[in-house]
PDB file of N, CA and C in Angstrom:
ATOM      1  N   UNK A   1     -13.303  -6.948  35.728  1.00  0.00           N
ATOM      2  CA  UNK A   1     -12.627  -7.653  36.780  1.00  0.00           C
ATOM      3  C   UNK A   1     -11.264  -8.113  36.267  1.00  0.00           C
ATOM      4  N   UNK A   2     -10.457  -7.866  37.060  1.00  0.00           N
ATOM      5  CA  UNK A   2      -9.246  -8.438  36.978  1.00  0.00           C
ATOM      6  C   UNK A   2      -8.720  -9.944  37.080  1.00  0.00           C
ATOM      7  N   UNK A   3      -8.340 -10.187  35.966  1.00  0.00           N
ATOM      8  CA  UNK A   3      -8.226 -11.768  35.918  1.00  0.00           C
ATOM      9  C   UNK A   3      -6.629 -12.447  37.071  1.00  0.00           C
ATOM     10  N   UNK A   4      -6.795 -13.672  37.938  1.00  0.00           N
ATOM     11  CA  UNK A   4      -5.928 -13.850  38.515  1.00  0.00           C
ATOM     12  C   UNK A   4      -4.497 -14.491  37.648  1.00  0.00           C
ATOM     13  N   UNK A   5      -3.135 -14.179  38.455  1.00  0.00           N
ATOM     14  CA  UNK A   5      -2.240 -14.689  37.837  1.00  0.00           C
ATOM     15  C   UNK A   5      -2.074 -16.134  37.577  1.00  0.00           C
ATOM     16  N   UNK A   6      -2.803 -17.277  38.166  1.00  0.00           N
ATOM     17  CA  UNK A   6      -3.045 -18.279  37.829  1.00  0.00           C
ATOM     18  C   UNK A   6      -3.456 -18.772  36.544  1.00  0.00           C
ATOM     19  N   UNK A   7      -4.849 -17.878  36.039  1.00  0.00           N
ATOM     20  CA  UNK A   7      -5.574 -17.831  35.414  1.00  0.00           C
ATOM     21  C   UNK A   7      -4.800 -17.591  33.999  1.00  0.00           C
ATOM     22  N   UNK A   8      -3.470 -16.919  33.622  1.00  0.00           N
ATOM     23  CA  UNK A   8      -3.031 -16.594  33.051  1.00  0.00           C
ATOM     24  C   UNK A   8      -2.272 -17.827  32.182  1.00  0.00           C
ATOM     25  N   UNK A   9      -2.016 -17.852  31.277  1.00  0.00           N
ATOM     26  CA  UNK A   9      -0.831 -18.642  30.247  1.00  0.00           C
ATOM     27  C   UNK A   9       0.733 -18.467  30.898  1.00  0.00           C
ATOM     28  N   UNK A  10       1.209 -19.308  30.916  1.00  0.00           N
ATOM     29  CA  UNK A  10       2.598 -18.990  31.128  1.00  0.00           C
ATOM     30  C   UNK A  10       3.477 -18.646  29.991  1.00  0.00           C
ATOM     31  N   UNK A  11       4.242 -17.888  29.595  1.00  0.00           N
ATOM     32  CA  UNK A  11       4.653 -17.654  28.191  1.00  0.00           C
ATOM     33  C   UNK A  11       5.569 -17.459  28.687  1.00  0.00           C
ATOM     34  N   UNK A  12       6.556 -18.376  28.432  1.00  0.00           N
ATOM     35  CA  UNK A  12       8.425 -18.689  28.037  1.00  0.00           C
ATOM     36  C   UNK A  12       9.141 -18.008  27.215  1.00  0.00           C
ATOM     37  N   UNK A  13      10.111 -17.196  27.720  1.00  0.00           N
ATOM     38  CA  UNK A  13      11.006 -16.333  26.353  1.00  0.00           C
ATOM     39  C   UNK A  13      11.437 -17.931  25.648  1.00  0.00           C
ATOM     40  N   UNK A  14      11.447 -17.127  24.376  1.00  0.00           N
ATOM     41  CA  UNK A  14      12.141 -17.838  23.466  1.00  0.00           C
ATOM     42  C   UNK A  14      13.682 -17.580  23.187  1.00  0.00           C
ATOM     43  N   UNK A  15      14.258 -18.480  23.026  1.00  0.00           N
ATOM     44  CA  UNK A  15      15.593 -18.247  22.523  1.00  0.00           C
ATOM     45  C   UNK A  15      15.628 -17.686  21.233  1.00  0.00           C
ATOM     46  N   UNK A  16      17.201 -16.542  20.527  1.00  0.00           N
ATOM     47  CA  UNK A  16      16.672 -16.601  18.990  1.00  0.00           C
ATOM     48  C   UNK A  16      17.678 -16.966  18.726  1.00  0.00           C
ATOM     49  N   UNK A  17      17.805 -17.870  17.891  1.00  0.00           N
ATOM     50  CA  UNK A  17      18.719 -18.183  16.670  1.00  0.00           C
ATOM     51  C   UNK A  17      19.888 -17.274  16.763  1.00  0.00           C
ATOM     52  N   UNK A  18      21.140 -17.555  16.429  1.00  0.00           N
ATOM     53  CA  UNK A  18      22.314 -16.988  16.222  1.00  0.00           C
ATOM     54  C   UNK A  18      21.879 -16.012  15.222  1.00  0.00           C
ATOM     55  N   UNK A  19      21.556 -16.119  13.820  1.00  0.00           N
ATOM     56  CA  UNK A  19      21.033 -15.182  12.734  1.00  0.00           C
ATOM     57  C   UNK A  19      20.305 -14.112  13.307  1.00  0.00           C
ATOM     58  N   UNK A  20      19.269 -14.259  14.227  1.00  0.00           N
ATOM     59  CA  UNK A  20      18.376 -13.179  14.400  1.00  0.00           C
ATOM     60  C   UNK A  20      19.589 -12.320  15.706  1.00  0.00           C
ATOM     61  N   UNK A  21      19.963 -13.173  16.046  1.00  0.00           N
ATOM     62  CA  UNK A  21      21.146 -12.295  17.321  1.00  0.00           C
ATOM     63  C   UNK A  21      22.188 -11.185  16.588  1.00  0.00           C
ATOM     64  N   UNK A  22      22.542 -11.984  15.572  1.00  0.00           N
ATOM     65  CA  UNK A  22      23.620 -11.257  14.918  1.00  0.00           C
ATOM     66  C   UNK A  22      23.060  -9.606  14.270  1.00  0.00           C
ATOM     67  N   UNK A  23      23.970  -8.589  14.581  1.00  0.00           N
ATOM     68  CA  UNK A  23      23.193  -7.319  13.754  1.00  0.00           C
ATOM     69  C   UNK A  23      24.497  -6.940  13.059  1.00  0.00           C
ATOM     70  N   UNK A  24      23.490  -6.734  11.760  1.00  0.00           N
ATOM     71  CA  UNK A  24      25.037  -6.293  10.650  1.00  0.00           C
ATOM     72  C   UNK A  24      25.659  -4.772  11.738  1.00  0.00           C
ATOM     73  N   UNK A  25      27.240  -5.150  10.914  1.00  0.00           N
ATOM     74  CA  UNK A  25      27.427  -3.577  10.986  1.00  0.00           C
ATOM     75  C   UNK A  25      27.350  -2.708   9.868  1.00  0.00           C
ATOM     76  N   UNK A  26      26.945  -1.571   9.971  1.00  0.00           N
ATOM     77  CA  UNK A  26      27.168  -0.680   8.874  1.00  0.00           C
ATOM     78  C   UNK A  26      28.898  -0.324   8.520  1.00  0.00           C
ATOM     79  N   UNK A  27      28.487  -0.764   6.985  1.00  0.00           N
ATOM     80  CA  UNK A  27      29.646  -0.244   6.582  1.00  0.00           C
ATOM     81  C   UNK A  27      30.313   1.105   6.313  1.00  0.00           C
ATOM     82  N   UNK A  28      31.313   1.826   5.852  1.00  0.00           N
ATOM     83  CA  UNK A  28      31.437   2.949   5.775  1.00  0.00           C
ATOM     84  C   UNK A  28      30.974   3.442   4.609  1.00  0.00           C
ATOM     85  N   UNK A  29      31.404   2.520   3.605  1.00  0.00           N
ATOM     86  CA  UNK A  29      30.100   2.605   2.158  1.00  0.00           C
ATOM     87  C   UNK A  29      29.139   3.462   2.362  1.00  0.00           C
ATOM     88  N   UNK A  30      28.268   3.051   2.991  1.00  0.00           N
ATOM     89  CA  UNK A  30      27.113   3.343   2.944  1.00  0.00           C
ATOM     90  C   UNK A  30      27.085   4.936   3.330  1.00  0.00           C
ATOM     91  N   UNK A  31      28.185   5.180   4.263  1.00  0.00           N
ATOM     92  CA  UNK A  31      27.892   6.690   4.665  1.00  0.00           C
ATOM     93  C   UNK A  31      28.411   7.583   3.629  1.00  0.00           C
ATOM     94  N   UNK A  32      29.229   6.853   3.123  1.00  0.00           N
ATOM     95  CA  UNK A  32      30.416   7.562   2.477  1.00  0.00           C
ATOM     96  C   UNK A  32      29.719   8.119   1.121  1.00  0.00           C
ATOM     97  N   UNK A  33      29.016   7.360   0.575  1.00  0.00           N
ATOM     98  CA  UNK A  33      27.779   7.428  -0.326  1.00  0.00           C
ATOM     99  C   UNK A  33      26.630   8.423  -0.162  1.00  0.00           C
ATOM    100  N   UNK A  34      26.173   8.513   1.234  1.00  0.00           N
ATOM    101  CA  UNK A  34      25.271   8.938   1.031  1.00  0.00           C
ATOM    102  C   UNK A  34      25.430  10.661   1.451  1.00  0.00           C
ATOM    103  N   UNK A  35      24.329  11.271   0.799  1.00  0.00           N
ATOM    104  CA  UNK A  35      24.469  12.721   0.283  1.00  0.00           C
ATOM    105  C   UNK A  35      23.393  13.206   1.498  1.00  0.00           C
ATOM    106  N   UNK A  36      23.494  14.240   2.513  1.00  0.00           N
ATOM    107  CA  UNK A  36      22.470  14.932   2.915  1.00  0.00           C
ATOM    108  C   UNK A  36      21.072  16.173   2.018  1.00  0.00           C
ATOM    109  N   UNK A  37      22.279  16.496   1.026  1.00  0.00           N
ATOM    110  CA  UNK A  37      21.827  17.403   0.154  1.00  0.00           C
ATOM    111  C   UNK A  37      20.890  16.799  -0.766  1.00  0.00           C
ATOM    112  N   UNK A  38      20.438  15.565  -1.072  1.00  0.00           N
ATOM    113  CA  UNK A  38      19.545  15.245  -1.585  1.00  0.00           C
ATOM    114  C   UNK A  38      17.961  14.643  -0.804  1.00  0.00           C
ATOM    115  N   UNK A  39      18.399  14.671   0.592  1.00  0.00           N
ATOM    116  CA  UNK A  39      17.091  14.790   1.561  1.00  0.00           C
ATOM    117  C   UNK A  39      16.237  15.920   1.896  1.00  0.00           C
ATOM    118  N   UNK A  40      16.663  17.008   1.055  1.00  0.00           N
ATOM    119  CA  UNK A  40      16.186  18.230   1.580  1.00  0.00           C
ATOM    120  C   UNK A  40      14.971  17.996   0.808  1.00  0.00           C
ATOM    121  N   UNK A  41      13.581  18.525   1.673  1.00  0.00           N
ATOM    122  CA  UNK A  41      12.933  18.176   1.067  1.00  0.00           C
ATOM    123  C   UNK A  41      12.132  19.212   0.648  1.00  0.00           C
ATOM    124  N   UNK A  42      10.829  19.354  -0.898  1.00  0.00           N
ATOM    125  CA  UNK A  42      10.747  20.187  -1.588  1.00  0.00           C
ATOM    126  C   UNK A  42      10.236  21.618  -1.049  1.00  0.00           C
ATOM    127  N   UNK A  43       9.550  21.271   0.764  1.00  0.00           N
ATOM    128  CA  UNK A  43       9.238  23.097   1.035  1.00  0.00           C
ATOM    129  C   UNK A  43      10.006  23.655   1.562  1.00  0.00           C
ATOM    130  N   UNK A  44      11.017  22.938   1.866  1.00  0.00           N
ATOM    131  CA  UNK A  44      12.042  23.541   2.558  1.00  0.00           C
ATOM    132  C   UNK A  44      13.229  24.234   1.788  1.00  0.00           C
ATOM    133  N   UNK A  45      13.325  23.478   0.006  1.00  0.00           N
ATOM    134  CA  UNK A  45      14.060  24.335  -0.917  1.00  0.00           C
ATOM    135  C   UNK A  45      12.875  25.162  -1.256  1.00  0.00           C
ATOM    136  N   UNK A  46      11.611  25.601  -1.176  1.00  0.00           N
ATOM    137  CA  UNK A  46      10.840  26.226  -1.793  1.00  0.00           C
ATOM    138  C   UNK A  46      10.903  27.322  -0.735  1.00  0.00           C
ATOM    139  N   UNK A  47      11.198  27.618   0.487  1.00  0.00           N
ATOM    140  CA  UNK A  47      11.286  28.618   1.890  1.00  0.00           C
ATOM    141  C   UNK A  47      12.674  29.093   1.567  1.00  0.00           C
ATOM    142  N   UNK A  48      13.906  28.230   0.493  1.00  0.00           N
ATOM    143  CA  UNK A  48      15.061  28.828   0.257  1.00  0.00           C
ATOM    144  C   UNK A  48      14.633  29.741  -0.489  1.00  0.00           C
ATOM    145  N   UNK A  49      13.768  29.306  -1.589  1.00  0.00           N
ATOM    146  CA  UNK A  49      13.562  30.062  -3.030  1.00  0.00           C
ATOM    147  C   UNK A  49      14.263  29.325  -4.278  1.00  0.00           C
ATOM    148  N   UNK A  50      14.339  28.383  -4.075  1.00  0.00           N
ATOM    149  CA  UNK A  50      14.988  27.561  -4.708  1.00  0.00           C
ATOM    150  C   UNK A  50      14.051  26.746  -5.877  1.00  0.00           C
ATOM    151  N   UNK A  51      13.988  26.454  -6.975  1.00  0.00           N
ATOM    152  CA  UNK A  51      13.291  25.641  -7.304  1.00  0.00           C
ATOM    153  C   UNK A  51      14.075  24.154  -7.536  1.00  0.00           C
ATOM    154  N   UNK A  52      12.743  23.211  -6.502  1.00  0.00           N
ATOM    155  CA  UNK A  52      13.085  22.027  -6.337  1.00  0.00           C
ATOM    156  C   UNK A  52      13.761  21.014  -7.826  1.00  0.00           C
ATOM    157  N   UNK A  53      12.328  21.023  -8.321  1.00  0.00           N
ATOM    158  CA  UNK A  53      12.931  20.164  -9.630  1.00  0.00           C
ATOM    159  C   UNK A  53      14.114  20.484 -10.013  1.00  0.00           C
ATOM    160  N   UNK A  54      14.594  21.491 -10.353  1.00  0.00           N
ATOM    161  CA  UNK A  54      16.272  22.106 -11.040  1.00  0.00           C
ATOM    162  C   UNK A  54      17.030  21.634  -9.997  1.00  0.00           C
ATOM    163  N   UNK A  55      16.655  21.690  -8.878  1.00  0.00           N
ATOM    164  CA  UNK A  55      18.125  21.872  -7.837  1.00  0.00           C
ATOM    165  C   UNK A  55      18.293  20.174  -7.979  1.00  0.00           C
ATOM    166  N   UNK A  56      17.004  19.017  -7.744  1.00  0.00           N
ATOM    167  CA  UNK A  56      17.620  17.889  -8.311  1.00  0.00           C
ATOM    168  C   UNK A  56      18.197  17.555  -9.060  1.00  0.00           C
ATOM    169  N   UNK A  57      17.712  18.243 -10.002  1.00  0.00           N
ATOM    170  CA  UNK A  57      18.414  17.744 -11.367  1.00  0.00           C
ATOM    171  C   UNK A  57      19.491  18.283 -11.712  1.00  0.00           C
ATOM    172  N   UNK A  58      20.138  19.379 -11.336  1.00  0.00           N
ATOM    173  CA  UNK A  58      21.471  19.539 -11.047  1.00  0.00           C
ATOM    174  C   UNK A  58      22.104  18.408 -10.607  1.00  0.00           C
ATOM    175  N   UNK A  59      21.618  18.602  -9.742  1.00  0.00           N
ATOM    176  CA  UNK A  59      22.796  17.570  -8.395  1.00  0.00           C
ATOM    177  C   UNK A  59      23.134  16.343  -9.257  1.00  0.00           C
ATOM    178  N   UNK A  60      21.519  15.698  -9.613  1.00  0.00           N
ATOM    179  CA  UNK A  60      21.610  14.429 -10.497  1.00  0.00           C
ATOM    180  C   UNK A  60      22.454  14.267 -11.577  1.00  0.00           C
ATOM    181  N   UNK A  61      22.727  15.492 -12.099  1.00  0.00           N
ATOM    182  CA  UNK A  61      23.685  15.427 -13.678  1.00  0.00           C
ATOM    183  C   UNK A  61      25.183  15.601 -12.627  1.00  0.00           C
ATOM    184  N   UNK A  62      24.696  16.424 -11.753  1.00  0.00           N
ATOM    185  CA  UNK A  62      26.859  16.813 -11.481  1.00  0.00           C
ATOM    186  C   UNK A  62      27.057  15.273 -11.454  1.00  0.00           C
ATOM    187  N   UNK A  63      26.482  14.362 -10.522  1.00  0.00           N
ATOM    188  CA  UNK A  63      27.205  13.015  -9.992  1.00  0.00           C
ATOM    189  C   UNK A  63      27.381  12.298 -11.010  1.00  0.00           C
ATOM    190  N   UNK A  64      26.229  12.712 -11.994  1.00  0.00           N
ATOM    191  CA  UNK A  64      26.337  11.669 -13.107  1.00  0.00           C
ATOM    192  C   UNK A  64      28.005  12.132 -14.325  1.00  0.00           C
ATOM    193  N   UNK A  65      28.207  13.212 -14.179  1.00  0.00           N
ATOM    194  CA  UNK A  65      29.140  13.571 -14.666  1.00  0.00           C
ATOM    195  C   UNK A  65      30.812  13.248 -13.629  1.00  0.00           C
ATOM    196  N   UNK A  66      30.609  13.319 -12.344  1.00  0.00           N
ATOM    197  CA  UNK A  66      31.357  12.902 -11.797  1.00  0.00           C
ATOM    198  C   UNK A  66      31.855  11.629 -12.141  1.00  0.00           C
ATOM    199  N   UNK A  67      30.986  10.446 -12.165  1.00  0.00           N
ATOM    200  CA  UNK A  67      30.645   9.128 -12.607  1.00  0.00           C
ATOM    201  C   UNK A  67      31.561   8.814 -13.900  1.00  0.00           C
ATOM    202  N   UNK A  68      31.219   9.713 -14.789  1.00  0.00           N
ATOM    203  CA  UNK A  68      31.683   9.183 -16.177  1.00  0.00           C
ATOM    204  C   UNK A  68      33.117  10.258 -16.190  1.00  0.00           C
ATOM    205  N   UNK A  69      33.553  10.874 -15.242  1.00  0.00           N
ATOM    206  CA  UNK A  69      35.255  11.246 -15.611  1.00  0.00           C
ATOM    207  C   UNK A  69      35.986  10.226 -15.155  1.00  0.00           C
ATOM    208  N   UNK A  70      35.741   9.638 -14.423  1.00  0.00           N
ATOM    209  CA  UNK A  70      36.032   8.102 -13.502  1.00  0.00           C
ATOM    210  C   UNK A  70      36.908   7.728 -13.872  1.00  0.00           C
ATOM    211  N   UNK A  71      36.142   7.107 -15.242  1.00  0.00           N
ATOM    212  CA  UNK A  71      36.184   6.105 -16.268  1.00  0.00           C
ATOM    213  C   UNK A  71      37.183   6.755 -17.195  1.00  0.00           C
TER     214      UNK A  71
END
């Protein structure tokens, strides 16, 4: 049986806080940083023919070498 709307609680939106209102923006950092080529994920380099572990660990040493000409 269906309960009547009387019968019910009344439940009040709540207000939220300025903090919970506020939404960061993303910075460009973050994009600018981030690599697609390291989301690929391992069956999909394995359907390239690729082997996964190496192709990370490539990538992982180039940046890391990128990193230290920097400097």
């Amino acid at each position: 049986m269906r309960p009547e709307l009387d019968d019910r609680e009344e439940v009040s939106p709540v207000k939220k806080s300025r903090k919970t209102r506020r939404r960061k923006k993303k910075s460009y950092e973050q994009f600018k940083n981030f690599n697609r080529t390291t989301d690929i994920s391992d069956d999909r380099l394995r359907a390239y023919g690729v082997n996964p572990k190496k192709y990370k660990n490539k990538l992982y040493h180039r940046q890391q070498n990128k990193n230290d000409s920097e400097y």
